[in-house]
Protein backbone atom coordinates (compact mmCIF):
# COMPACT_ATOMS: atom_id res chain seq x y z
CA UNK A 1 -110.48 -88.29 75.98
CA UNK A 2 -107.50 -87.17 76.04
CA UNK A 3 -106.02 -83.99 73.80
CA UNK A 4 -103.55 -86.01 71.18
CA UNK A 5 -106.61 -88.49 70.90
CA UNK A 6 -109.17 -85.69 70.07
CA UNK A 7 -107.03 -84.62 67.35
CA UNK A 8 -106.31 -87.96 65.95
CA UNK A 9 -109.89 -88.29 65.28
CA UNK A 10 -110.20 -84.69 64.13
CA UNK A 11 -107.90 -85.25 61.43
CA UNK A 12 -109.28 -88.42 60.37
CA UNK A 13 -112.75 -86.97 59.87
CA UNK A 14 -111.32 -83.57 58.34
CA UNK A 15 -109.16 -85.79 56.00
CA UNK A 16 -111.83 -88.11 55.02
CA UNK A 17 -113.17 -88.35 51.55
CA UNK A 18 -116.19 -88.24 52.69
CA UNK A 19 -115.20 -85.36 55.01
CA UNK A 20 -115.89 -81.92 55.19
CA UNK A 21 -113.05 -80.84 52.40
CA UNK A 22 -115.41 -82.39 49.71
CA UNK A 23 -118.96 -82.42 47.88
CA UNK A 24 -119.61 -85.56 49.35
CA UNK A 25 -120.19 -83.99 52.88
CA UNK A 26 -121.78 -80.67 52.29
CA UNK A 27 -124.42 -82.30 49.42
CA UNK A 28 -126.21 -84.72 51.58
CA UNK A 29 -125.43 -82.27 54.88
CA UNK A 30 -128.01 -79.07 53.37
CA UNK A 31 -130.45 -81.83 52.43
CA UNK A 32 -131.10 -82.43 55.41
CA UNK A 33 -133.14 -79.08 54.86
CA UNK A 34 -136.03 -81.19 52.64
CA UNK A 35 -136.58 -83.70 55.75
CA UNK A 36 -137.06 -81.03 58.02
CA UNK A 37 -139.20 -79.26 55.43
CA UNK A 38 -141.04 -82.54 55.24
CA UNK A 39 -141.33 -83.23 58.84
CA UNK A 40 -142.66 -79.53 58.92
CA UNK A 41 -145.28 -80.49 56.37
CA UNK A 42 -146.41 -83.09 59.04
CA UNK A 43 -148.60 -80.01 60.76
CA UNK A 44 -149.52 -78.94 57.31
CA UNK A 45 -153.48 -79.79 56.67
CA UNK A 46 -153.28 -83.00 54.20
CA UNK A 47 -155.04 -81.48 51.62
CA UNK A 48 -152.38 -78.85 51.08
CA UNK A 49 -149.68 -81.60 50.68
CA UNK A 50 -148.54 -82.14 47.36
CA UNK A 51 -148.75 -86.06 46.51
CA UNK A 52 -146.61 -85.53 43.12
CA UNK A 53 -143.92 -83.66 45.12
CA UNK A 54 -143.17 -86.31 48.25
CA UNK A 55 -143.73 -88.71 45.34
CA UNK A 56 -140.55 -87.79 43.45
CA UNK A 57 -139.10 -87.05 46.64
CA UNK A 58 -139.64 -91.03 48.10
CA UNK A 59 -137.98 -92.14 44.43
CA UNK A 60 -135.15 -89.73 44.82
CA UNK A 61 -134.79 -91.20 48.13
CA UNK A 62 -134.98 -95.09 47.48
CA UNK A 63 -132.58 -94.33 44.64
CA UNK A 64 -129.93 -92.25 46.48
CA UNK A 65 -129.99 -94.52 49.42
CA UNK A 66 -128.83 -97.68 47.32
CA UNK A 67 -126.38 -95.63 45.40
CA UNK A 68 -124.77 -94.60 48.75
CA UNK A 69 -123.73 -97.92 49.58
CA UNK A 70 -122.68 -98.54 45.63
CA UNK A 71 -120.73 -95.80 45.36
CA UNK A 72 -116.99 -95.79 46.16
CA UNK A 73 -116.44 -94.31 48.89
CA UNK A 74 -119.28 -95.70 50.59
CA UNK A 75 -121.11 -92.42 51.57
CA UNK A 76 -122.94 -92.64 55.05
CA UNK A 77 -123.97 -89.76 55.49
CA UNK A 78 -125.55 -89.52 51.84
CA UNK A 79 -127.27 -92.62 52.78
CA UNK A 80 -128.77 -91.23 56.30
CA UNK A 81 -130.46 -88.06 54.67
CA UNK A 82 -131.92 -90.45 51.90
CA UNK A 83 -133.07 -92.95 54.38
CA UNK A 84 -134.69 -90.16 56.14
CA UNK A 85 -136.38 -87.93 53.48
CA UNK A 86 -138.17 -91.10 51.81
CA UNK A 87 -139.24 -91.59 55.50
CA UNK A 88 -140.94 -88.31 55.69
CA UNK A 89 -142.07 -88.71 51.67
CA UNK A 90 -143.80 -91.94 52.55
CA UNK A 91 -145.42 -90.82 55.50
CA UNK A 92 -146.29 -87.97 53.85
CA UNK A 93 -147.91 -90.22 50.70
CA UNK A 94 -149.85 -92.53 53.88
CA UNK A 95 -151.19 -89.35 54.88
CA UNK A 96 -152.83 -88.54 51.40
CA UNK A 97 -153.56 -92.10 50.74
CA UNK A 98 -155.31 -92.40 54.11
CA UNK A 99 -157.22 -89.01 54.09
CA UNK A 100 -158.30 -89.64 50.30
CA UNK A 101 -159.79 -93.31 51.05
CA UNK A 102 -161.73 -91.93 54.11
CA UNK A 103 -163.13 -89.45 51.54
CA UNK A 104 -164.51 -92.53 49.55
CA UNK A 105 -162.02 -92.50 46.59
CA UNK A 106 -160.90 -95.65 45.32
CA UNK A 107 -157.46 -96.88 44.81
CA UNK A 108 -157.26 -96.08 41.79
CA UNK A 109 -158.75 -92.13 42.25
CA UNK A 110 -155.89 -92.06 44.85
CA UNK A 111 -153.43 -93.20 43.20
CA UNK A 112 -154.52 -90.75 40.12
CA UNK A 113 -154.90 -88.23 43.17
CA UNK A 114 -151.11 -89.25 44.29
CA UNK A 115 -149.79 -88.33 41.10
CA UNK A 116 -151.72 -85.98 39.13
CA UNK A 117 -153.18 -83.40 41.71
CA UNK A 118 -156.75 -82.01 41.96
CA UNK A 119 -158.79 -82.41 38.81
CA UNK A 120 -159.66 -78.66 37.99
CA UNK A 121 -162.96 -78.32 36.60
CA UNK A 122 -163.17 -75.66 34.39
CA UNK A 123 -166.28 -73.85 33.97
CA UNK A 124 -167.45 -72.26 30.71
CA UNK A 125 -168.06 -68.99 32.16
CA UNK A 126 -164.47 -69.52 32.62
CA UNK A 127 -163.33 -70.37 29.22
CA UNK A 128 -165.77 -66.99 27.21
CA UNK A 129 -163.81 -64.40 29.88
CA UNK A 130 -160.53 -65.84 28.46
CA UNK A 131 -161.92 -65.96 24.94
CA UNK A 132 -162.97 -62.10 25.50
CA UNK A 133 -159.80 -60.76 26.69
């Protein structure tokens, strides 16, 4: 590749308006930070994964992804790091889903599971030290 040629294409990224000069390259370019949080995750023990969290992460992502082909200009980059984070979000969800059912919840404890948490069971030994202090 020659030198003029290298710069040609330079220029045409720099000066793109989805280029480095605006929003709509540096946004989608340090959330690339949540996929590689949520690939992390992947060696995280499934019970300490948060089913609410990669939840609204896997909407966000659906959402964002359609929007980058909607939106004018068409933002590829936006549309990669979408693409990707609902990948890790929905493996993520699999994960719970799978590790829940092999606990011998039904669908519908998962799904409450998915979206609410851990039910906390609070004890009333619990409930007279809060009362006495």
């Amino acid at each position: 590749m020659s030198s003029a040629t290298f710069n040609n294409v330079f220029r045409r990224i720099w000066n793109s308006p989805t280029g480095p000069k605006t929003v709509h390259f540096w946004a989608p370019t340090l959330k690339w930070g949540l996929v590689f949080a949520g690939a992390s995750d992947m060696k995280r023990p499934v019970e300490r994964v948060s089913g609410a969290q990669n939840l609204s992460l896997l909407s966000t992502a659906v959402i964002w992804t359609r929007w980058s082909f909607v939106i004018k200009p068409k933002n590829m980059l936006l549309a990669s790091v979408n693409f990707f984070l609902g990948i890790t979000a929905g493996w993520q969800i699999g994960r719970i889903v799978k590790y829940r059912l092999s606990c011998g919840d039904s669908p519908g404890q998962v799904l409450n599971y998915v979206v609410n948490g851990e039910e906390k069971v609070v004890k009333e030994s619990d409930l007279k030290a809060v009362a006495a202090a």
